[in-house]
Protein backbone atom coordinates (compact mmCIF):
# COMPACT_ATOMS: atom_id res chain seq x y z
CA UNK A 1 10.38 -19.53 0.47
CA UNK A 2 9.64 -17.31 -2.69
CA UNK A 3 11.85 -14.82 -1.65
CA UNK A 4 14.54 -13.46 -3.54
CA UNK A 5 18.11 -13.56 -1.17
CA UNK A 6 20.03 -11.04 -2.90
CA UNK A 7 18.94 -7.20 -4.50
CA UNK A 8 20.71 -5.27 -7.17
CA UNK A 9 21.05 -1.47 -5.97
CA UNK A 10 19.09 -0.43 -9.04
CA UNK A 11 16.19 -2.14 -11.27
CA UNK A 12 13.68 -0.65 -13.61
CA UNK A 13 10.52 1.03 -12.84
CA UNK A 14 7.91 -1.25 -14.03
CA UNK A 15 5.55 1.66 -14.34
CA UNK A 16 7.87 4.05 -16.28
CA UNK A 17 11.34 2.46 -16.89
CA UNK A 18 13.23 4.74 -14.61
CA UNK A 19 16.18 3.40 -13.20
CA UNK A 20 14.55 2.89 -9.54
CA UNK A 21 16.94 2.52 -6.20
CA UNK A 22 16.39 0.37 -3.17
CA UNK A 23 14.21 2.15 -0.79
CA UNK A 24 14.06 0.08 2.25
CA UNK A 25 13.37 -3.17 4.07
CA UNK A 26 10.76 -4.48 6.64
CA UNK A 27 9.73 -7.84 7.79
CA UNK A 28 7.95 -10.26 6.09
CA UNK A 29 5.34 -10.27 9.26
CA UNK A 30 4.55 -6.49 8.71
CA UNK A 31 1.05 -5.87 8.57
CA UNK A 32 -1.52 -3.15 7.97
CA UNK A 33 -2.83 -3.70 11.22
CA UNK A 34 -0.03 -2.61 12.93
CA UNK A 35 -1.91 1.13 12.73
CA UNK A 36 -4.04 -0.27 15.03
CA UNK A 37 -1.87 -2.10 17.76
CA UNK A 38 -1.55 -5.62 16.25
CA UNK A 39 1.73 -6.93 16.08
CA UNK A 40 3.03 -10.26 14.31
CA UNK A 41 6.24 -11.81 15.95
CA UNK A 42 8.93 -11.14 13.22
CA UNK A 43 9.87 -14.09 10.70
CA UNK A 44 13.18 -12.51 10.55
CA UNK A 45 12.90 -12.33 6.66
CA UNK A 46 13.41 -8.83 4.85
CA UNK A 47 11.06 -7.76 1.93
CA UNK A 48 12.84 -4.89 0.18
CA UNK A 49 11.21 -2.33 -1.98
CA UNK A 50 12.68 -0.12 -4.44
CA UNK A 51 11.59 3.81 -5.21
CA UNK A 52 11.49 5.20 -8.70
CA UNK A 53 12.63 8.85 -8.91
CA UNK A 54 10.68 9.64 -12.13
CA UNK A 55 7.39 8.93 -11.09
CA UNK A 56 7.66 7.84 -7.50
CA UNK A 57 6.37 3.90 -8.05
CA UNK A 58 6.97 1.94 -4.57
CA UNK A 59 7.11 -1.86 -5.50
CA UNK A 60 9.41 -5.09 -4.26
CA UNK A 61 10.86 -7.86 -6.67
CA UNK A 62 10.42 -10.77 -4.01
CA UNK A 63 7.21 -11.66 -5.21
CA UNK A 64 7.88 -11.79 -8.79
CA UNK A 65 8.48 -14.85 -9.21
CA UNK A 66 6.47 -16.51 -6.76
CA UNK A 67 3.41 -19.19 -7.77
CA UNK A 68 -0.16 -18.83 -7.01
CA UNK A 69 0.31 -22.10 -4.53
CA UNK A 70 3.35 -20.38 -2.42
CA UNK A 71 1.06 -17.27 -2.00
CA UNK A 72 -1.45 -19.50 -1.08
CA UNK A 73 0.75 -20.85 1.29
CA UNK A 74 2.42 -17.85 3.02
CA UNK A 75 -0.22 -14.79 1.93
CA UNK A 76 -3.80 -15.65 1.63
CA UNK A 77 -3.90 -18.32 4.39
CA UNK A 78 -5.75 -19.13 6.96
CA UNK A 79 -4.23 -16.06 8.80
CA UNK A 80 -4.95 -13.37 6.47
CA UNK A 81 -8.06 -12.30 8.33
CA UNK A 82 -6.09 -11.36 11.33
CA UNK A 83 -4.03 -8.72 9.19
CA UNK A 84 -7.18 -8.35 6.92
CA UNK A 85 -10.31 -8.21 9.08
CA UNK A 86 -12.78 -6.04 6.82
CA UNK A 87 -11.56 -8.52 4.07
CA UNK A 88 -14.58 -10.22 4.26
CA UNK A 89 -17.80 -8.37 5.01
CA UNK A 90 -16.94 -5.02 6.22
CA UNK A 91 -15.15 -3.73 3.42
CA UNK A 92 -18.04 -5.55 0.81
CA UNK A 93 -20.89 -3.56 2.29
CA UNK A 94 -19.39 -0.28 2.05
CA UNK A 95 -18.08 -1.24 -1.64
CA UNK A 96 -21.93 -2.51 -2.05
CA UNK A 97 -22.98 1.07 -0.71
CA UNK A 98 -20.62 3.07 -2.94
CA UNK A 99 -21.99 1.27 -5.94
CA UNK A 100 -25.35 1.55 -5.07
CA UNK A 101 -24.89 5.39 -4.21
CA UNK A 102 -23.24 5.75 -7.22
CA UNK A 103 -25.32 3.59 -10.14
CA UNK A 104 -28.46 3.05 -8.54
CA UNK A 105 -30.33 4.56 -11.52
CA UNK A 106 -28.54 2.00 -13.39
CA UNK A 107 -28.92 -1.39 -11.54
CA UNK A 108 -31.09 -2.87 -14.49
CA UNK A 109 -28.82 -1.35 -17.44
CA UNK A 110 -25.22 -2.15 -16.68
CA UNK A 111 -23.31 -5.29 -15.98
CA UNK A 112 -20.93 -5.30 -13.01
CA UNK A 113 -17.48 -7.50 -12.72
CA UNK A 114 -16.31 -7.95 -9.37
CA UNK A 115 -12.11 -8.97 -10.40
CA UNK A 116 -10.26 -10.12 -7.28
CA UNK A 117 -13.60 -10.07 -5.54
CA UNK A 118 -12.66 -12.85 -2.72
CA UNK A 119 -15.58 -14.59 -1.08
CA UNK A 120 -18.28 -13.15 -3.32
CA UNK A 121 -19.62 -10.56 -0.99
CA UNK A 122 -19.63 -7.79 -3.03
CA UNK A 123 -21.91 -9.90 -5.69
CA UNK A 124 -24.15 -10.70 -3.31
CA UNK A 125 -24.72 -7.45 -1.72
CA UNK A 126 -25.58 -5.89 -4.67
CA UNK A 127 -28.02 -8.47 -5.87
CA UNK A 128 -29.71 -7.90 -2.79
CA UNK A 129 -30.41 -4.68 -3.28
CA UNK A 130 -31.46 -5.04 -7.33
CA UNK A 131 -28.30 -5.05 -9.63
CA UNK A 132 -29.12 -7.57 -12.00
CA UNK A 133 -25.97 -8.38 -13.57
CA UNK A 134 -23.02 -9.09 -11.14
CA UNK A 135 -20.12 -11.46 -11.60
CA UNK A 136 -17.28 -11.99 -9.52
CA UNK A 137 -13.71 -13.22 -10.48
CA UNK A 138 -10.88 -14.14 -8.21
CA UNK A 139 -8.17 -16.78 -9.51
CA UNK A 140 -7.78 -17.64 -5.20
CA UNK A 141 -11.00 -18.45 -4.78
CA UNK A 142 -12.37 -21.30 -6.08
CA UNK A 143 -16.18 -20.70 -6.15
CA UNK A 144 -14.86 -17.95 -8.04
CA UNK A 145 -11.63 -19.10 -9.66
CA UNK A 146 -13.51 -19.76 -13.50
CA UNK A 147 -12.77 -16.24 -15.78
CA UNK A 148 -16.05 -15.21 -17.32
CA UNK A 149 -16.96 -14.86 -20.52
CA UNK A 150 -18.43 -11.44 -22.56
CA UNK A 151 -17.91 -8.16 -21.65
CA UNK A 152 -19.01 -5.54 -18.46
CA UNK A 153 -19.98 -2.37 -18.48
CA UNK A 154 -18.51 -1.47 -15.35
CA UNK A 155 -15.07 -3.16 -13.90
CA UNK A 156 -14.60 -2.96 -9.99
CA UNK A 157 -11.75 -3.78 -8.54
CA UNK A 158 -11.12 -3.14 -4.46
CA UNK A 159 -7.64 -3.55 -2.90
CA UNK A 160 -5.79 -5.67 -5.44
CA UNK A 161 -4.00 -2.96 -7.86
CA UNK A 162 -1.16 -2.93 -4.62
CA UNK A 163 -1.29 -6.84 -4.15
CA UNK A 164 0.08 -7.72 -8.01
CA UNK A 165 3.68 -7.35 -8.86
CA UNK A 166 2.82 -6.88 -12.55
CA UNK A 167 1.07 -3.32 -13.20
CA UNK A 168 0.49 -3.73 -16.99
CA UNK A 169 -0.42 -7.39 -17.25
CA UNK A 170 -2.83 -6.44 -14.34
CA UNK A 171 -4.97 -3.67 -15.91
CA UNK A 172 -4.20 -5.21 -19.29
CA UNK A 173 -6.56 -8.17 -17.64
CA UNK A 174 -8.92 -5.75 -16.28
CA UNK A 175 -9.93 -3.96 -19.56
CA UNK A 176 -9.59 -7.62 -21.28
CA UNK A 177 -13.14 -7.61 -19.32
CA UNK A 178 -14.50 -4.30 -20.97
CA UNK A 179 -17.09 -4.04 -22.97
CA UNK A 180 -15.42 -1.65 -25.44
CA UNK A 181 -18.04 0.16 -26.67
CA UNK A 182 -18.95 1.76 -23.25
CA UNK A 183 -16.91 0.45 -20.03
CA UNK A 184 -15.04 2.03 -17.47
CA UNK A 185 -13.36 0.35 -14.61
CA UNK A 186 -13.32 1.66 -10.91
CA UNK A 187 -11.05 0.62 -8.24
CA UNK A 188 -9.61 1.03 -5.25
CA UNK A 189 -5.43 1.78 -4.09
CA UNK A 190 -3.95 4.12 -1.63
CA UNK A 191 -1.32 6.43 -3.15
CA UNK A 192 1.27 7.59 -1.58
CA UNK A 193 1.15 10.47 1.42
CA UNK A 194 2.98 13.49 0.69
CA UNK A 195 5.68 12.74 3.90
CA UNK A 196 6.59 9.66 2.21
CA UNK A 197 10.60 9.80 2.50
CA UNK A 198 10.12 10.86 6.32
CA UNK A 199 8.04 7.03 6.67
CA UNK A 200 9.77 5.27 3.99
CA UNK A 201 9.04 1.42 4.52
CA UNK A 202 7.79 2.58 8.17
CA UNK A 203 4.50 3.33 6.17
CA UNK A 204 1.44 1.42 7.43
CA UNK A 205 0.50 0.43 3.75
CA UNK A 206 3.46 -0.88 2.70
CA UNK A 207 3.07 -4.39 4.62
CA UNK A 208 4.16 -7.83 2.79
CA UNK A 209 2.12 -9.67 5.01
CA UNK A 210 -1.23 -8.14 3.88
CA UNK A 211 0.42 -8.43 -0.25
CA UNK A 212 1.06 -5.09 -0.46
CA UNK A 213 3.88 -5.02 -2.72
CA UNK A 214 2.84 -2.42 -5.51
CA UNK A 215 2.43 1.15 -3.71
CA UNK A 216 1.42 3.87 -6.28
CA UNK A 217 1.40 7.29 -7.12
CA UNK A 218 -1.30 9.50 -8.82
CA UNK A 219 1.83 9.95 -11.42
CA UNK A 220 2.91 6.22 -11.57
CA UNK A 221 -1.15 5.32 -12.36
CA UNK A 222 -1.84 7.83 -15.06
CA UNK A 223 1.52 6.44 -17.01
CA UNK A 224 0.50 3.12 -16.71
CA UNK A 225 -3.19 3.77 -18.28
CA UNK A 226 -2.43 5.97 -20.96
CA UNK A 227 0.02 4.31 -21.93
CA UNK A 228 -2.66 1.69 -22.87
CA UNK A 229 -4.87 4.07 -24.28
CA UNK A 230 -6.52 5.02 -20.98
CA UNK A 231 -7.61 8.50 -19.35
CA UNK A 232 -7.43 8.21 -15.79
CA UNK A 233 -9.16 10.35 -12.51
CA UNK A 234 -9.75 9.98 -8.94
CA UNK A 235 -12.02 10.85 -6.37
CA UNK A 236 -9.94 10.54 -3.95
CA UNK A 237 -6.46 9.09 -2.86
CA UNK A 238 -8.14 5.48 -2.77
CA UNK A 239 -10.71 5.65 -5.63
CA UNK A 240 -9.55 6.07 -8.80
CA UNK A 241 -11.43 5.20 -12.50
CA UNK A 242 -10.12 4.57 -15.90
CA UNK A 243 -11.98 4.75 -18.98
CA UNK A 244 -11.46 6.04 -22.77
CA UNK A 245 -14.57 8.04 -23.30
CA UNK A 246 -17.08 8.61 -20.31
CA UNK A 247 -19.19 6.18 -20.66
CA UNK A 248 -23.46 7.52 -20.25
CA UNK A 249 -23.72 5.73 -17.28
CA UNK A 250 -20.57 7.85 -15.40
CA UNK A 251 -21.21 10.88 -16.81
CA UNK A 252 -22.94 12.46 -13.95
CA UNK A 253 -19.83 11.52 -12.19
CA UNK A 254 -17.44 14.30 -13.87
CA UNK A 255 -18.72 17.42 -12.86
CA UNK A 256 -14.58 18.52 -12.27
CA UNK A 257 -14.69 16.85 -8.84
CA UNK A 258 -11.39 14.85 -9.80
CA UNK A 259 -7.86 15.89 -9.06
């Protein structure tokens, strides 16, 4: 097992650098379905997460070291779907809806990279319904494992900024697939609820077994992105986007809805 046996009482935040405490344990079995009734027997293995005070990053070490084959292994098996179950169509189609809600007038003009985008679905949908140019990338998938080549216009990204234990080499990658001219990535996290110490680890989305190792504020984001030359907004406490100018094809997006 990947996991690390021992935990200094303080590391640094890998968002900010703040010295950042241990927060809290939970089971290696605890899953985000849990909110709704389904409960893994323990493994009897503690995943421990540490809180920064500066900008209130949530994020474990036990991962960091751990291969692409041993998360194969003990993640993204054969029973993710039971902890995961709109992992593979559900969550897709709505993704496929935003999109086409969102860039519809766009569907011939802009090219679309799907990064960490599973089984494809995603891709699919939105060639059925006219987007033109639509790749997907996802290194544990291997229709999809090959990284593609040129630049996007627009980089989505659903549920995998709290799966990586690496927050710069992550987006880093992400805007690796810009095209730089006009590009803006979207994606998907949930930050953190305001009663946060009163849930501590308790929290539904903080659950190893789903990956969910990188738990984010609106604070610990925006460091992150401008400190690579990034501005940052969200919709929402799940949709968030990251560009450096406003690219023509967004702009109808930023009418001040953002907080």
């Amino acid at each position: 097992m990947f996991l690390k046996d021992t935990h200094p009482d303080n590391v640094g935040c890998k968002c900010c650098g703040a010295s950042a405490r241990l927060y809290g344990a939970c089971d290696l079995n605890k899953n985000c379905m849990e909110l709704q009734g389904k409960f893994l027997p323990p493994r009897g293995i503690p995943v421990s997460y540490y809180r920064c005070p500066a900008c209130g990053f949530i994020f474990s070490t036990d991962f960091d070291d751990a291969t692409p084959e041993e998360l194969k292994e003990n993640i993204y098996n054969d029973g993710y779907p039971e902890v995961d179950p709109d992992y593979a169509s559900v969550r897709p189609s709505g993704n496929t809806e935003l999109i086409s809600d969102v860039f519809s007038k766009y569907k011939n003009e802009i090219s679309i990279l799907d990064y960490g985008g599973g089984n494809g679905a995603l891709q699919n949908g939105l060639k059925n319904i006219g987007f033109s140019d639509v790749t997907t990338f996802d290194p544990f998938h291997e229709e999809y494992a090959e990284r593609p080549n040129g630049a996007f216009h627009l980089v989505v990204s659903f549920e995998v900024i709290e799966h990586v234990p690496t927050p710069y080499e992550t987006f880093e990658d992400l805007m690796s697939f810009l095209d730089k001219s006009e590009g803006m990535i979207m994606f998907s996290t949930l930050v953190q609820p305001p009663d946060i110490d009163n849930v501590k680890t308790g929290w539904w989305y903080i659950s190893p077994r789903n990956g969910h190792i990188s738990i984010h504020t609106f604070q610990s984001l925006n460091i992150v992105l401008s400190r690579r030359g990034y501005r940052f907004a969200s919709a929402n406490p799940n949709l968030h986007f990251a560009y450096r100018d406003i690219p023509a094809f967004a702009r109808h997006l930023f009418g001040g809805q953002f907080i």
